[in-house]
Protein backbone atom coordinates (compact mmCIF):
# COMPACT_ATOMS: atom_id res chain seq x y z
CA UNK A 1 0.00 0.00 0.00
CA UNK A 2 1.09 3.50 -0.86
CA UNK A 3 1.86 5.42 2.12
CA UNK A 4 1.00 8.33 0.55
CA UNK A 5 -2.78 9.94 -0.39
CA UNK A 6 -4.11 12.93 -1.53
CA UNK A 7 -7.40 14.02 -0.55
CA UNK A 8 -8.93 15.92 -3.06
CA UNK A 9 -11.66 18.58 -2.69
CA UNK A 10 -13.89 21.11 -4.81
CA UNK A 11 -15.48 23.87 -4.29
CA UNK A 12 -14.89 25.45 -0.66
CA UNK A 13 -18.15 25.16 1.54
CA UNK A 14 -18.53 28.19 3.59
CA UNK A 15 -19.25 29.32 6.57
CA UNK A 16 -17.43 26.31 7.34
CA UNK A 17 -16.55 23.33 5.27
CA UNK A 18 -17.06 19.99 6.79
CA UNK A 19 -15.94 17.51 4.31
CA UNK A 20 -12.13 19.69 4.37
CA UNK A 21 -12.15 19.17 8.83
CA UNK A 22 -13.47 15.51 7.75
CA UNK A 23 -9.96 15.08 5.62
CA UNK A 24 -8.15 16.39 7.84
CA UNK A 25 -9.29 14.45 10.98
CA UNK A 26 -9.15 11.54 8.71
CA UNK A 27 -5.50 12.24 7.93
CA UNK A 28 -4.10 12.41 11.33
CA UNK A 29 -5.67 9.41 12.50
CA UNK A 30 -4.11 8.17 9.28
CA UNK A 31 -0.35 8.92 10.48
CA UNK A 32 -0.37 6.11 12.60
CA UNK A 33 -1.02 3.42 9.87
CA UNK A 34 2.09 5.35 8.35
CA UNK A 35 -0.11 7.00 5.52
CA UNK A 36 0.31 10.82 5.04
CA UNK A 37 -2.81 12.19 3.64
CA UNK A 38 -2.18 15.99 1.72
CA UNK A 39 -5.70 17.54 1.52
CA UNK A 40 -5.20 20.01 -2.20
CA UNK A 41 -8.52 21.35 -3.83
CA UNK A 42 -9.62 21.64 -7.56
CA UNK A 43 -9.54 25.34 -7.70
CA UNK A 44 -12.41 25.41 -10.78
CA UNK A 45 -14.17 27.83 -8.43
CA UNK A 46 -11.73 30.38 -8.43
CA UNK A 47 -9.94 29.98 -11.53
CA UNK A 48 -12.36 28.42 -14.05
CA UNK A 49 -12.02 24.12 -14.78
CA UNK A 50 -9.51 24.38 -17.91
CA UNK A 51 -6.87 26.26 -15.49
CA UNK A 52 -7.73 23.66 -12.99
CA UNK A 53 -7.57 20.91 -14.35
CA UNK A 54 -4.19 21.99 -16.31
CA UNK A 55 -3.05 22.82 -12.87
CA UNK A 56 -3.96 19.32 -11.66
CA UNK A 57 -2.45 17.89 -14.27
CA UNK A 58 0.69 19.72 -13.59
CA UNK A 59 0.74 18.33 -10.01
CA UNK A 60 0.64 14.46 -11.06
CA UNK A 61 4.07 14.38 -11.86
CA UNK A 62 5.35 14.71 -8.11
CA UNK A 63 2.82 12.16 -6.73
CA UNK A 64 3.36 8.71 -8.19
CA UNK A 65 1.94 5.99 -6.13
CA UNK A 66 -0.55 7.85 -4.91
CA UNK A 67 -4.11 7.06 -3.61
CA UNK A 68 -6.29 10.19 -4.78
CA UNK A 69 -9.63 10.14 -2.69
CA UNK A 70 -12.09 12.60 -4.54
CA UNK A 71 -13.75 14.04 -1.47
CA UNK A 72 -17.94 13.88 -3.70
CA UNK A 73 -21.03 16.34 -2.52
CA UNK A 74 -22.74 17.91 -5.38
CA UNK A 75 -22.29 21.29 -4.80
CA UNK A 76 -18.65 21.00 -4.18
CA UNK A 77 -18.85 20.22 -7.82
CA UNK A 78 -21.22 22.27 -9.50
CA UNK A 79 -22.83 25.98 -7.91
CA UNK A 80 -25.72 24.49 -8.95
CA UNK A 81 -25.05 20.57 -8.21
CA UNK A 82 -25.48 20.14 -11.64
CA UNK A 83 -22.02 17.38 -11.01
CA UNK A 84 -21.08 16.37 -14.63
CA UNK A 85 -17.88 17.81 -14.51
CA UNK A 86 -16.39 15.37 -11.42
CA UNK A 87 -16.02 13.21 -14.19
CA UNK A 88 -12.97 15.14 -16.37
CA UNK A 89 -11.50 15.31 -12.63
CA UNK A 90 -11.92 11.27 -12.51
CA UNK A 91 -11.17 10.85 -16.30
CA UNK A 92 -7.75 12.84 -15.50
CA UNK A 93 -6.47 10.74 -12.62
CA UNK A 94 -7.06 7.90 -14.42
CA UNK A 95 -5.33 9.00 -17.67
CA UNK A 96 -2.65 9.41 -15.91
CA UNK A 97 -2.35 5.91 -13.92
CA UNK A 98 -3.17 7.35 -10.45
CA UNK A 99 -5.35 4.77 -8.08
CA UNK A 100 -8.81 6.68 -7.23
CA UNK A 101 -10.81 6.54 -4.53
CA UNK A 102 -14.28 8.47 -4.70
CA UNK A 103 -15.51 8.96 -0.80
CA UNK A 104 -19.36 9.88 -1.38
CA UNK A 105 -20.32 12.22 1.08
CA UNK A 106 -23.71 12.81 -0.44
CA UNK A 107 -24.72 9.50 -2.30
CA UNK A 108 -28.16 10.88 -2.47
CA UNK A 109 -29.78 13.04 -5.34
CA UNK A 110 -31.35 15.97 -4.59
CA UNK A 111 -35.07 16.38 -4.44
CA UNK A 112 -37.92 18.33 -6.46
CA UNK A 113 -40.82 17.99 -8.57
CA UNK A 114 -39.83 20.47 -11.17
CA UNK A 115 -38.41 20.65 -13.76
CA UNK A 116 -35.49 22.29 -13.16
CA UNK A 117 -34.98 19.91 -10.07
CA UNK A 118 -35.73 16.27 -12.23
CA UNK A 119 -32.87 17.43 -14.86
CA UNK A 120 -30.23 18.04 -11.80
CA UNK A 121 -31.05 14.74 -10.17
CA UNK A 122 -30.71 12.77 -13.47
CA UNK A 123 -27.08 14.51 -13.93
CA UNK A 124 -26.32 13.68 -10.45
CA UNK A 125 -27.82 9.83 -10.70
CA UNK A 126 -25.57 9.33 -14.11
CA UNK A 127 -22.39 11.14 -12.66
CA UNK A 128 -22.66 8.98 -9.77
CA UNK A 129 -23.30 5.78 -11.19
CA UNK A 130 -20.06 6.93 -13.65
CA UNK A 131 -17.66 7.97 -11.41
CA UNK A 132 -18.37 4.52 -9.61
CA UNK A 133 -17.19 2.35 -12.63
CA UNK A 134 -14.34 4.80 -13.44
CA UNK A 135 -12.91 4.82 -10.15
CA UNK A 136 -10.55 1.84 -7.95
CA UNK A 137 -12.72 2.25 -5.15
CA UNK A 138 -15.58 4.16 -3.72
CA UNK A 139 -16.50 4.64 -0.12
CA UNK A 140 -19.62 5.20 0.75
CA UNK A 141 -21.40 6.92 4.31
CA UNK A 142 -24.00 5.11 4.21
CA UNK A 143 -24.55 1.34 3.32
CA UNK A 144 -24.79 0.88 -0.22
CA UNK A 145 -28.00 -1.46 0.18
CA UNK A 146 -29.75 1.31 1.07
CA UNK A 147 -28.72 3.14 -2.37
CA UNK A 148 -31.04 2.41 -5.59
CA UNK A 149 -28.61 3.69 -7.86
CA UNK A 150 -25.99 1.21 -6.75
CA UNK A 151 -25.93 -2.09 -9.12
CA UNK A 152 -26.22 -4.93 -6.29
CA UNK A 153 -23.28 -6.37 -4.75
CA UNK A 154 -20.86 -3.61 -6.41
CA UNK A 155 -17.48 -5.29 -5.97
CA UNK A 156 -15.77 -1.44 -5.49
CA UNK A 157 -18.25 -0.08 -2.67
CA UNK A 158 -17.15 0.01 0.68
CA UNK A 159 -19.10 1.17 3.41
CA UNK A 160 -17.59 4.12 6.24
CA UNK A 161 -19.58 5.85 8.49
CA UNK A 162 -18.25 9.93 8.85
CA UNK A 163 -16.73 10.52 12.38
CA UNK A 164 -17.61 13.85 14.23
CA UNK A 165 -15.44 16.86 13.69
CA UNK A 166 -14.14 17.54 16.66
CA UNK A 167 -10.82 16.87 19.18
CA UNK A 168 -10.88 14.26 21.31
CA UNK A 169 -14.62 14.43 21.67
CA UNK A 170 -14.44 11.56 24.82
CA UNK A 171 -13.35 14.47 27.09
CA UNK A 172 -17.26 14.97 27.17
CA UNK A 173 -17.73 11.59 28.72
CA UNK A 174 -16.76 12.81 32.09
CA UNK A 175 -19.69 14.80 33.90
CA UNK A 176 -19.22 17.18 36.39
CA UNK A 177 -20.73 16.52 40.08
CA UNK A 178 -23.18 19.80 39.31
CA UNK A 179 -24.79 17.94 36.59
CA UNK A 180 -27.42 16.44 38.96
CA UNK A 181 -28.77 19.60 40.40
CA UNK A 182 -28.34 21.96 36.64
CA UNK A 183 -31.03 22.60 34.59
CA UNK A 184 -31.62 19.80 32.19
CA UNK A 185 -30.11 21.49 28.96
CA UNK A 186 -30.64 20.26 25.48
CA UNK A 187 -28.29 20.87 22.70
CA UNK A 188 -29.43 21.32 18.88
CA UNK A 189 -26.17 21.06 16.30
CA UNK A 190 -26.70 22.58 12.66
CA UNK A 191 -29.72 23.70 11.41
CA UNK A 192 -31.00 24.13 7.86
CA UNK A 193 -32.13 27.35 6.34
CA UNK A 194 -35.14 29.13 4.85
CA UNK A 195 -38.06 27.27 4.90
CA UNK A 196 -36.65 24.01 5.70
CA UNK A 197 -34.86 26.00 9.05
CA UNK A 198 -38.79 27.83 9.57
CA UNK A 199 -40.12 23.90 9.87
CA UNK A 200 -37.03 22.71 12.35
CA UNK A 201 -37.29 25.91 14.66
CA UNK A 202 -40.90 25.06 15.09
CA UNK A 203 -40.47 21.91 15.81
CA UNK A 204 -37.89 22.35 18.67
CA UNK A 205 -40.32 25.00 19.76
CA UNK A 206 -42.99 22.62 20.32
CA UNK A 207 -40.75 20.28 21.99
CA UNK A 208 -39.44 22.40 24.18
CA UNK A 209 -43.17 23.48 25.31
CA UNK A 210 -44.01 19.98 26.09
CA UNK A 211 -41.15 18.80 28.18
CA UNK A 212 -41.13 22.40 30.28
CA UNK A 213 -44.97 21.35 31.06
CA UNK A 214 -44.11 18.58 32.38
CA UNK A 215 -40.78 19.14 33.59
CA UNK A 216 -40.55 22.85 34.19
CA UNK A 217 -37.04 25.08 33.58
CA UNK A 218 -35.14 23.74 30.06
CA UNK A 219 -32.35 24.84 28.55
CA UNK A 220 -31.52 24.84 24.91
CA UNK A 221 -28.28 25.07 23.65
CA UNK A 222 -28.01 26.16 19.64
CA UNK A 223 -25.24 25.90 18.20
CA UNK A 224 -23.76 24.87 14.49
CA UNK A 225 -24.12 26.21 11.15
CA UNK A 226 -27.45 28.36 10.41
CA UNK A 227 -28.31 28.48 14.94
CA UNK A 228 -28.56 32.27 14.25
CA UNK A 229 -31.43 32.06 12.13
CA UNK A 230 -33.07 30.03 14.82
CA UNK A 231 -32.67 32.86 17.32
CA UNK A 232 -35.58 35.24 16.96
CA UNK A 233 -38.13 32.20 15.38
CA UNK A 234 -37.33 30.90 18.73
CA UNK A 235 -37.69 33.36 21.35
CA UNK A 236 -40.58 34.39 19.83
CA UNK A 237 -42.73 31.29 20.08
CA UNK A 238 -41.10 30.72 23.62
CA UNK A 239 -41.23 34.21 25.10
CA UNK A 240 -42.87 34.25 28.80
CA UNK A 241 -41.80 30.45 28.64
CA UNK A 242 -39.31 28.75 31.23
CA UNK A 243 -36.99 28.30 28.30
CA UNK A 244 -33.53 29.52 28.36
CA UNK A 245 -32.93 29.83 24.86
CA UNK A 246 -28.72 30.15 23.86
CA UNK A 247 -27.52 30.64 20.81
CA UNK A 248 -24.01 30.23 20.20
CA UNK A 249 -23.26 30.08 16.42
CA UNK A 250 -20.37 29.01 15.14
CA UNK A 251 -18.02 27.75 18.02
CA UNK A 252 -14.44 26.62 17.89
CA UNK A 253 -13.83 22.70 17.84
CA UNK A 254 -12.67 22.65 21.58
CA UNK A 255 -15.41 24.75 22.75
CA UNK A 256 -17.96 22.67 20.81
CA UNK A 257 -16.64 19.71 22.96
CA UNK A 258 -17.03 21.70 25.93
CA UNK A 259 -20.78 22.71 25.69
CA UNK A 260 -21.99 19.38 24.61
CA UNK A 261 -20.27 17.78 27.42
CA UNK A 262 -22.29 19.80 29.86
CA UNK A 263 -25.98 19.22 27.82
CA UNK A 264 -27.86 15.88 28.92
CA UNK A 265 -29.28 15.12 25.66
CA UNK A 266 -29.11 16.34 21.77
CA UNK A 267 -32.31 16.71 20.01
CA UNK A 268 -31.47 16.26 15.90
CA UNK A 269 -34.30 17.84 14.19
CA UNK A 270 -32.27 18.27 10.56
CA UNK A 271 -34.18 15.45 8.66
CA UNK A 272 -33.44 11.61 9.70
CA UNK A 273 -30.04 10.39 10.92
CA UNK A 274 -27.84 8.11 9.08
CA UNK A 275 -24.26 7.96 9.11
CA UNK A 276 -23.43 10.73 7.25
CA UNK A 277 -24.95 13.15 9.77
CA UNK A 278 -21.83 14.82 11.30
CA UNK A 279 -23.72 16.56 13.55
CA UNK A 280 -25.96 14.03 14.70
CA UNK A 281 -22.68 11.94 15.27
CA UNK A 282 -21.31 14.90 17.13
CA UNK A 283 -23.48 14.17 19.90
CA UNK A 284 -23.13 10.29 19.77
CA UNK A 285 -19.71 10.58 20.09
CA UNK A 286 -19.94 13.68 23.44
CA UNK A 287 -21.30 10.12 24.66
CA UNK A 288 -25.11 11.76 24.66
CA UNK A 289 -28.45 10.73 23.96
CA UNK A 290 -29.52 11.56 20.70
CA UNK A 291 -33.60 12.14 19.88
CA UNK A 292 -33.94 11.83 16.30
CA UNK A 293 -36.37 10.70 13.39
CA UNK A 294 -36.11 7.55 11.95
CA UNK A 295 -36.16 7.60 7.64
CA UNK A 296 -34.58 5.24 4.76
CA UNK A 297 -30.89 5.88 5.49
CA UNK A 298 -31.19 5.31 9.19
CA UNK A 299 -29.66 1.59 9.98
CA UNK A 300 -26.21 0.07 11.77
CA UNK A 301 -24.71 1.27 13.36
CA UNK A 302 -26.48 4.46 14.08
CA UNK A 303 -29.05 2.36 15.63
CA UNK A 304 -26.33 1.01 17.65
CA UNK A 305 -25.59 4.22 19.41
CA UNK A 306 -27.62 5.80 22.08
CA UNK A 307 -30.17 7.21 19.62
CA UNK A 308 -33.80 7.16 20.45
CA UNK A 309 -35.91 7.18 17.01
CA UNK A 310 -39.60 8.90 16.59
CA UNK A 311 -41.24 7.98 13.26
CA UNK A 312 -40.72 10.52 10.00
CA UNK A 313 -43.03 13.35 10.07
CA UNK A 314 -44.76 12.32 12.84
CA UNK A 315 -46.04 15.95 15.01
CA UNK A 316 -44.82 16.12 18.58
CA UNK A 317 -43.20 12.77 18.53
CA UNK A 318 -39.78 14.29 19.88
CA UNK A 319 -41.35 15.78 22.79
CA UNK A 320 -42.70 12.84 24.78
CA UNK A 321 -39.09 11.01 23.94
CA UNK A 322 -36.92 13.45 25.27
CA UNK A 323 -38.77 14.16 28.49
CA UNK A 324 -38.34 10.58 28.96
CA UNK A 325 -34.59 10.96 28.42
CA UNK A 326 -34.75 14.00 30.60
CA UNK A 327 -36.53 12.87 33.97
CA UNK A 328 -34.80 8.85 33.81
CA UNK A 329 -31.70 9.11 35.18
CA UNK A 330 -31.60 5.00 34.13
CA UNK A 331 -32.69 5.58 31.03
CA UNK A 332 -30.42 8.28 29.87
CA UNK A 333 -27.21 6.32 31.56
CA UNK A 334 -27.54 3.81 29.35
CA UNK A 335 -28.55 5.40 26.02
CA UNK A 336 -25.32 7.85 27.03
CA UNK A 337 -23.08 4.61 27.30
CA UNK A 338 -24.45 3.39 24.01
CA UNK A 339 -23.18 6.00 22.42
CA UNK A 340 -19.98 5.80 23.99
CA UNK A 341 -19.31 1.98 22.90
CA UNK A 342 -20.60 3.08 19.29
CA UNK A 343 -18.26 6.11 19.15
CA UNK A 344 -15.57 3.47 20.15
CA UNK A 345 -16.00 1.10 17.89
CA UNK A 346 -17.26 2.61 15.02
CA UNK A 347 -17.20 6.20 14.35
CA UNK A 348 -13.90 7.45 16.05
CA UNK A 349 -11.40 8.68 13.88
CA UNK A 350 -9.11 5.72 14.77
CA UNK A 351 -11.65 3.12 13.67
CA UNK A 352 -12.64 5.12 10.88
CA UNK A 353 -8.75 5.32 9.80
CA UNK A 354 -8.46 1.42 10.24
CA UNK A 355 -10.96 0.70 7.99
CA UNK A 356 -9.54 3.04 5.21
CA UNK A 357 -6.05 1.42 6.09
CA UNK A 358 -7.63 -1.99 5.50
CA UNK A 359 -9.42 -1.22 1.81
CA UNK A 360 -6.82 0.94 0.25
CA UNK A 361 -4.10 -1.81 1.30
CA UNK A 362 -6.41 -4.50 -0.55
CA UNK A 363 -6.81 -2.54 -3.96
CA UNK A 364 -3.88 -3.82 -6.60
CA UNK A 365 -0.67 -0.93 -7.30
């Protein structure tokens, strides 16, 4: 095996780009198989794709050996996700006799009913399905049985769950002796925007009215990509309510740690979890409950973890849940120590690094 990869991105994601932290968590944990993984972009963004991918050529030279792994989402390809282009980047490695490695972040087309929407999911479906048969290797986050487009039993499909961005996220594990007598406090991790954010506001809202009846004081922590937009939707529909509502935006990795590791529970209201939910995983592996809905992707071995599942669109289903998490100290323990033993053995950093160890040493020089 090549002890030497390069993980290569598109298009910068911004506020903050989770697939480049993904690489490079993935590439420290890499060090101690002895494989150094360079993260390097395809600046078509910036400077248009012929300068790119002349540049990229230019840069093949000084890698030989390499394992590329072609970091996939569709807008990191297209401003529109309409992906077709991936493929030159594919077509190019290959050309030129590198071993590729596709790691689909988002394996999933995106939705729609019109027009407009039917014509970008059919590019995505056929780049996809392309890019599979082109490449050495794809690695998929979630299992490919629970992909249509995916011929069955594809020989060159492995399955890796994501790991959570963050340092050393076990340091949450240990609870202070204050926990006992705080206010129960709830964290919410990455929320979506416009009308989709509207929809997930609301329904924390309404959750967060049902356990305080019932329970009295709550605290919700938001924090994460789009928690500002959450702010006023929220206070609004809990003003004169016994909700502390914080809002924390964007937080540094460390401090991210920190306030999870003082929360009793996460409540994941950004569609179902699967393992390609960093966020969701973010509080799996802070060794928390997690209260989330249950849809297509969600299998093993998020159902491993301590994640307690309401059915899809099902009103006020998260609030009954995580008032039980809340007021059974029994209850939460163990969901909390489920999701330690599933951040141990399958979506640390480590574990996630053995497992790319094990398939790129298997694939033929």
């Amino acid at each position: 095996m090549s002890e030497y990869c390069v993980a290569l991105l598109g298009r910068r994601d911004e506020p903050t780009d989770a697939v480049e932290e993904y690489c490079c968590f993935l590439g420290a944990a890499l060090q101690e198989h002895g494989i150094h993984l360079e993260v390097d972009r395809v600046t078509w963004a910036e400077t248009g794709w012929r300068t790119a991918l002349r540049e990229l050529a230019s840069k093949m030279g000084r890698r030989p050996g390499a394992w590329f792994l072609l970091q996939y989402t569709a807008l990191a390809w297209s401003r529109r996700g309409f992906s077709w282009r991936f493929l030159g980047v594919v077509r190019l490695l290959k050309r030129s006799g590198a071993r590729c490695a596709i790691v689909f972040h988002d394996a999933v087309s995106y939705s729609g009913s019109r027009l407009i929407d039917r014509i970008r999911r059919a590019v995505q479906l056929f780049t996809m399905r392309k890019a599979m048969r082109l490449a050495d290797l794809s690695v998929l986050t979630v299992p490919p049985e629970k992909l249509s487009w995916i011929a069955a039993r594809e020989q060159k499909a492995v399955f890796i769950p994501v790991g959570a961005n963050l340092p050393s996220p076990e340091r949450a594990w240990v609870k202070t002796g204050t926990q006992s007598t705080k206010v129960p406090a709830v964290a919410v991790f990455s929320l979506s925007e416009g009308d989709v954010g509207e929809r997930e506001a609301q329904a924390i809202a309404e959750t967060a009215l049902y356990v305080t009846e019932k329970l009295g004081t709550l605290r919700l922590l938001i924090l994460g990509r789009n928690s500002a937009l959450a702010q006023k939707p929220l206070q609004e529909r809990l003003f004169g309510k016994p909700v502390e509502v914080d809002v924390r935006g964007i937080l540094p990795a460390d401090q991210i740690v920190r306030e999870l590791g003082l929360c009793d529970a996460m409540l994941f209201v950004r569609g179902p979890i699967s393992s390609r939910r960093g966020s969701a995983i973010a509080g799996i592996a802070c060794g928390l409950p997690v209260i989330a809905s249950k849809g297509w992707e969600t299998s093993e071995p998020i159902t491993l973890a301590g994640v307690v599942l309401v059915p899809p669109n099902a009103k006020g289903a998260f609030g009954p849940e995580l008032l039980r998490v809340l007021v059974d100290r029994e209850y939460r323990d163990a969901l909390a120590e489920r999701s330690r033993r599933a951040q141990s053995d399958f979506f640390s950093w480590s574990s996630i690094a053995a497992k790319y160890a094990e398939v790129l040493g298997k694939r033929p020089g």
